[in-house]
C-alpha atoms as a PDB file:
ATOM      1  CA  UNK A   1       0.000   0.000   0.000  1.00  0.00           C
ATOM      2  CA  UNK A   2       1.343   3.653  -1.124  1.00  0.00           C
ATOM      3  CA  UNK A   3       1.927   6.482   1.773  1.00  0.00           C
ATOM      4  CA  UNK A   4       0.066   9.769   0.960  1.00  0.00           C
ATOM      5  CA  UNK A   5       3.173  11.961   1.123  1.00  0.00           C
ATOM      6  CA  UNK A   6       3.293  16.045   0.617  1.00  0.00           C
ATOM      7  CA  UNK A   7       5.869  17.654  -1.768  1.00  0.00           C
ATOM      8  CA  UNK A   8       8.243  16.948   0.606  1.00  0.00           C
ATOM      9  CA  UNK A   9       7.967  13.691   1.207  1.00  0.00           C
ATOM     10  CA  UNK A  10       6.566  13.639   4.359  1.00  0.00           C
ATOM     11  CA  UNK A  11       3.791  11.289   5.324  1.00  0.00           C
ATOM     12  CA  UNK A  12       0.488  12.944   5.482  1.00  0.00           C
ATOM     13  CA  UNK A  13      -1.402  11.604   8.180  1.00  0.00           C
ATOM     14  CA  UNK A  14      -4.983  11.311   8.380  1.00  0.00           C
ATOM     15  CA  UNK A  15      -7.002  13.525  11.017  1.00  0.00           C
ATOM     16  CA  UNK A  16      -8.718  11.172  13.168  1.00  0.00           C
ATOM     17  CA  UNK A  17     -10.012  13.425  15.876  1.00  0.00           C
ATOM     18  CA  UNK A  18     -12.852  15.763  15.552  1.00  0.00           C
ATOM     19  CA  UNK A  19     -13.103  19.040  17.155  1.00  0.00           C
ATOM     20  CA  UNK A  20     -15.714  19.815  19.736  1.00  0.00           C
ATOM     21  CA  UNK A  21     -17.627  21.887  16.896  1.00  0.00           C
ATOM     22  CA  UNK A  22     -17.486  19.252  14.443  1.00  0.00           C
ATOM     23  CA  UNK A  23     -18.946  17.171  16.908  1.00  0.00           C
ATOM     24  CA  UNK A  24     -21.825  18.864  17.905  1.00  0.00           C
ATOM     25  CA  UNK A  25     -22.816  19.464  14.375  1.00  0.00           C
ATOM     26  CA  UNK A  26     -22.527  15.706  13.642  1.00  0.00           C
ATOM     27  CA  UNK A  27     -24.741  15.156  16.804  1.00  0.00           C
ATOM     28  CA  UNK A  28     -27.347  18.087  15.699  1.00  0.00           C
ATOM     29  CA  UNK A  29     -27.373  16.538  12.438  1.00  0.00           C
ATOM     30  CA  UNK A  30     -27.932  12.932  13.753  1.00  0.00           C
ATOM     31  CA  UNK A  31     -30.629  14.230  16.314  1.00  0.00           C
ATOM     32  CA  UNK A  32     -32.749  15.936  13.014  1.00  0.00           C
ATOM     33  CA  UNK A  33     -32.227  13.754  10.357  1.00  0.00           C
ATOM     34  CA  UNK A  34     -35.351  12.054  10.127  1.00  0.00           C
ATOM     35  CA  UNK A  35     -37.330  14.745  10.858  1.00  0.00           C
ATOM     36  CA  UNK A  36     -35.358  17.155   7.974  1.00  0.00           C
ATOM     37  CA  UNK A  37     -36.267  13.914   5.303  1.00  0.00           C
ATOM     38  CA  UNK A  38     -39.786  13.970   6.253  1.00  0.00           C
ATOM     39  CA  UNK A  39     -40.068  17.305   5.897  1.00  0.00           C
ATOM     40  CA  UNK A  40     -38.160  17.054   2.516  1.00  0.00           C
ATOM     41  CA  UNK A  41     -40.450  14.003   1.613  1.00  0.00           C
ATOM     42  CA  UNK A  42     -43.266  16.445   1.646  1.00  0.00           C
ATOM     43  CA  UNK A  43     -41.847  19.213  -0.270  1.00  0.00           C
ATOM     44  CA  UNK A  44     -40.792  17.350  -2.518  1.00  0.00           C
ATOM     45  CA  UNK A  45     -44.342  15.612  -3.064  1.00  0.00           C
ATOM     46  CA  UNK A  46     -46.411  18.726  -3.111  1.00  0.00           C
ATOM     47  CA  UNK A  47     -43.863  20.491  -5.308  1.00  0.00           C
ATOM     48  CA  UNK A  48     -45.733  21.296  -8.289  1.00  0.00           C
ATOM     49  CA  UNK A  49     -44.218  18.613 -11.112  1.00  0.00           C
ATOM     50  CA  UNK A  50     -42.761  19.164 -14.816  1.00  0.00           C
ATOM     51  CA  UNK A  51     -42.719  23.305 -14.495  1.00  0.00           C
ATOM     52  CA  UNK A  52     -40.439  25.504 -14.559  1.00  0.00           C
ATOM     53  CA  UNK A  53     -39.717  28.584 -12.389  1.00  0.00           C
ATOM     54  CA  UNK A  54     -38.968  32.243 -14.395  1.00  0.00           C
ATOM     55  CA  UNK A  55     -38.906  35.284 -13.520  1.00  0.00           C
ATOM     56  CA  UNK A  56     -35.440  37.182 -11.767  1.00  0.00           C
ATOM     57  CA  UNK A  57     -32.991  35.040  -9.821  1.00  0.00           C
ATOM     58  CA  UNK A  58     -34.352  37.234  -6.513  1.00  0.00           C
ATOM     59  CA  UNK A  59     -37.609  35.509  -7.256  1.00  0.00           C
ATOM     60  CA  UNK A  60     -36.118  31.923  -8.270  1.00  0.00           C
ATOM     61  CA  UNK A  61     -33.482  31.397  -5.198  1.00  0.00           C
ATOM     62  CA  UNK A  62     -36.447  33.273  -2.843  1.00  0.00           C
ATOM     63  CA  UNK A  63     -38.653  30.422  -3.674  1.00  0.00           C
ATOM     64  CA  UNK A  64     -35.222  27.680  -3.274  1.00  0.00           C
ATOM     65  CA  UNK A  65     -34.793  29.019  -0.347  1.00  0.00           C
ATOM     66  CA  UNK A  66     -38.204  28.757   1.794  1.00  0.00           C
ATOM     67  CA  UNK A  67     -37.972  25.386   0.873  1.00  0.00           C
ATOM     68  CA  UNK A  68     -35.018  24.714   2.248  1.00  0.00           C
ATOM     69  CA  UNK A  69     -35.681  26.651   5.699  1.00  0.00           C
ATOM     70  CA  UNK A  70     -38.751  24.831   5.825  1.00  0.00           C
ATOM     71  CA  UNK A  71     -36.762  21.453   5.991  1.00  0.00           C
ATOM     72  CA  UNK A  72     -34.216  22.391   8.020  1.00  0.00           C
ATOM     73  CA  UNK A  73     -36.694  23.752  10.360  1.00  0.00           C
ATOM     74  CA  UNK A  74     -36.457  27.413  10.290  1.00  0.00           C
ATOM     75  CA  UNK A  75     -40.317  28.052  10.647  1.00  0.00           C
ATOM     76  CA  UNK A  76     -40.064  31.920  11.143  1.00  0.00           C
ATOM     77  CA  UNK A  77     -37.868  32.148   8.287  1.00  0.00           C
ATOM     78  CA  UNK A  78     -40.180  29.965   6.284  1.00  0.00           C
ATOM     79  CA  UNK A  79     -42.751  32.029   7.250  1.00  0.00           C
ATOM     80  CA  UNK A  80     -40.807  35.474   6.512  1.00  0.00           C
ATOM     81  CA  UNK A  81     -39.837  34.516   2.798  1.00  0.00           C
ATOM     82  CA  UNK A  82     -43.319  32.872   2.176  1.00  0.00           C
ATOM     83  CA  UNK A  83     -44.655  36.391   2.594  1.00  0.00           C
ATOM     84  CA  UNK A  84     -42.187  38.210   0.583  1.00  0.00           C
ATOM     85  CA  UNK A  85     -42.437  35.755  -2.070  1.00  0.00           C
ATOM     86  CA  UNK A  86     -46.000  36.047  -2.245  1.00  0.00           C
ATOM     87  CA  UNK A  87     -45.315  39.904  -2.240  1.00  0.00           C
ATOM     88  CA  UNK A  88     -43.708  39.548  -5.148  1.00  0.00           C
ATOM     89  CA  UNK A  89     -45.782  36.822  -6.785  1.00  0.00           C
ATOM     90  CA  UNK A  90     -48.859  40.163  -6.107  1.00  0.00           C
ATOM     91  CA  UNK A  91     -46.849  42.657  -7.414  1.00  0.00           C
ATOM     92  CA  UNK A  92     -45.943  40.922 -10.498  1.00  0.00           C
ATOM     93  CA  UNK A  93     -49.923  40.299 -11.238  1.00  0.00           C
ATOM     94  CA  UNK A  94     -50.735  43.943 -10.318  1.00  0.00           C
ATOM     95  CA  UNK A  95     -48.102  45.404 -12.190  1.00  0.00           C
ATOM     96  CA  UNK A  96     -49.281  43.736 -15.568  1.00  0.00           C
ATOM     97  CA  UNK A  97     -52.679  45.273 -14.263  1.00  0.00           C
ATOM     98  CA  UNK A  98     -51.456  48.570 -14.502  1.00  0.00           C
ATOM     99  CA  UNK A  99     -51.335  48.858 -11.028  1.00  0.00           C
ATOM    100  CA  UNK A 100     -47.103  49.568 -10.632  1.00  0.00           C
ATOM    101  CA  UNK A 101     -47.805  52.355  -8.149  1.00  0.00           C
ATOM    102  CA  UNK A 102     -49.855  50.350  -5.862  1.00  0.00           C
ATOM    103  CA  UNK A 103     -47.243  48.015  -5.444  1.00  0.00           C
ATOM    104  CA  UNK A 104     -44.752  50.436  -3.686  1.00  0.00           C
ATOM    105  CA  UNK A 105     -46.927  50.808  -0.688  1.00  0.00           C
ATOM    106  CA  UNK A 106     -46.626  47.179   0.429  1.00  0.00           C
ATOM    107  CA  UNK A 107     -48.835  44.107   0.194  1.00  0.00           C
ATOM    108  CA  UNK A 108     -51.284  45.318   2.352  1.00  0.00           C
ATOM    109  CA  UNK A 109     -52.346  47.783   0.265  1.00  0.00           C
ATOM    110  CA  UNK A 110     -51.786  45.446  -2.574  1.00  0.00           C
ATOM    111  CA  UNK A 111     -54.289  42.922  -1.154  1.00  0.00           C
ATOM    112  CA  UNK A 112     -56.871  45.507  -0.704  1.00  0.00           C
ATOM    113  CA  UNK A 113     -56.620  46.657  -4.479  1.00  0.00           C
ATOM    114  CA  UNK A 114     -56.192  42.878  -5.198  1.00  0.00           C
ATOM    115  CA  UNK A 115     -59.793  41.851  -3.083  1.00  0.00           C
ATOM    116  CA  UNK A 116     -61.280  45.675  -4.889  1.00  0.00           C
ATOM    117  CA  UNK A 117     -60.631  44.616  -8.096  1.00  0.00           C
ATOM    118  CA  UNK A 118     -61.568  40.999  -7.212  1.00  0.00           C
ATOM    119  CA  UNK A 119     -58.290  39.425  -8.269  1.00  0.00           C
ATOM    120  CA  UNK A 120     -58.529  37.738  -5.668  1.00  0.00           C
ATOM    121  CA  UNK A 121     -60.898  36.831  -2.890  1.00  0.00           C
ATOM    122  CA  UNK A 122     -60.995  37.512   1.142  1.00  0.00           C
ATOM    123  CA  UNK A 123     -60.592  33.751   1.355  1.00  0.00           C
ATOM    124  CA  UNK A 124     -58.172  32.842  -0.310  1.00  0.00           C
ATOM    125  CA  UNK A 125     -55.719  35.388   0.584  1.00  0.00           C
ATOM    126  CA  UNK A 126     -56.817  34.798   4.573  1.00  0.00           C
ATOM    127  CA  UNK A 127     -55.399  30.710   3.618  1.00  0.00           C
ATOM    128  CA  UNK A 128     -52.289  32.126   2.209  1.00  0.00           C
ATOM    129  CA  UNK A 129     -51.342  33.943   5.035  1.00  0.00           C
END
């Protein structure tokens, strides 16, 4: 068998201690992983099948991203991005609308204009949130 050696010759040894740090992320990882896959199991089942995301690469890695706090479980962060996703998701639709200035003054005005002008209803914006 062949010795891993450095430029000089010298034997590079293997590291076969872990630091306290290293540790406790192995252990945090351990502790969560079955609860991380189920929540990636579901994501990955309601995930909406054979479409493709467009729009800017705010908007793609936004949407990326709630996933992945979701399954990692960062609820308020899930939470947090949903709504400025959907934020953006409203302003998009209102802006082709002709409704650009609206959408500067936040999506609570935006779901007003959006429930006004029936583009959407009471309910359904009440289940999004």
């Amino acid at each position: 068998m062949e010795k891993n050696t450095d430029l000089f010759g010298n034997e590079i040894k293997k590291k076969t201690y872990k630091s306290a740090t290293e540790k406790e992320l192995i252990n945090y990882d351990k502790a969560l992983f079955s609860e991380r896959l189920e929540r990636l199991k579901f994501v990955k089942k309601h995930n909406p099948k054979g479409y493709s995301m467009f729009g800017d690469m705010e908007f793609v890695f936004t949407f990326s991203e709630i996933q992945q706090c979701y399954v990692n479980g960062h609820f308020i962060a899930t939470i947090v991005l949903s709504q400025s996703f959907l934020e953006k998701l409203l302003d998009i639709h209102l802006s082709k609308k002709g409704f650009e200035k609206v959408t500067k003054y936040g999506l609570e005005k935006m779901i007003k204009v959006a429930v006004k002008r029936k583009y959407s209803t009471p309910k359904s914006i009440r289940t999004s949130q």
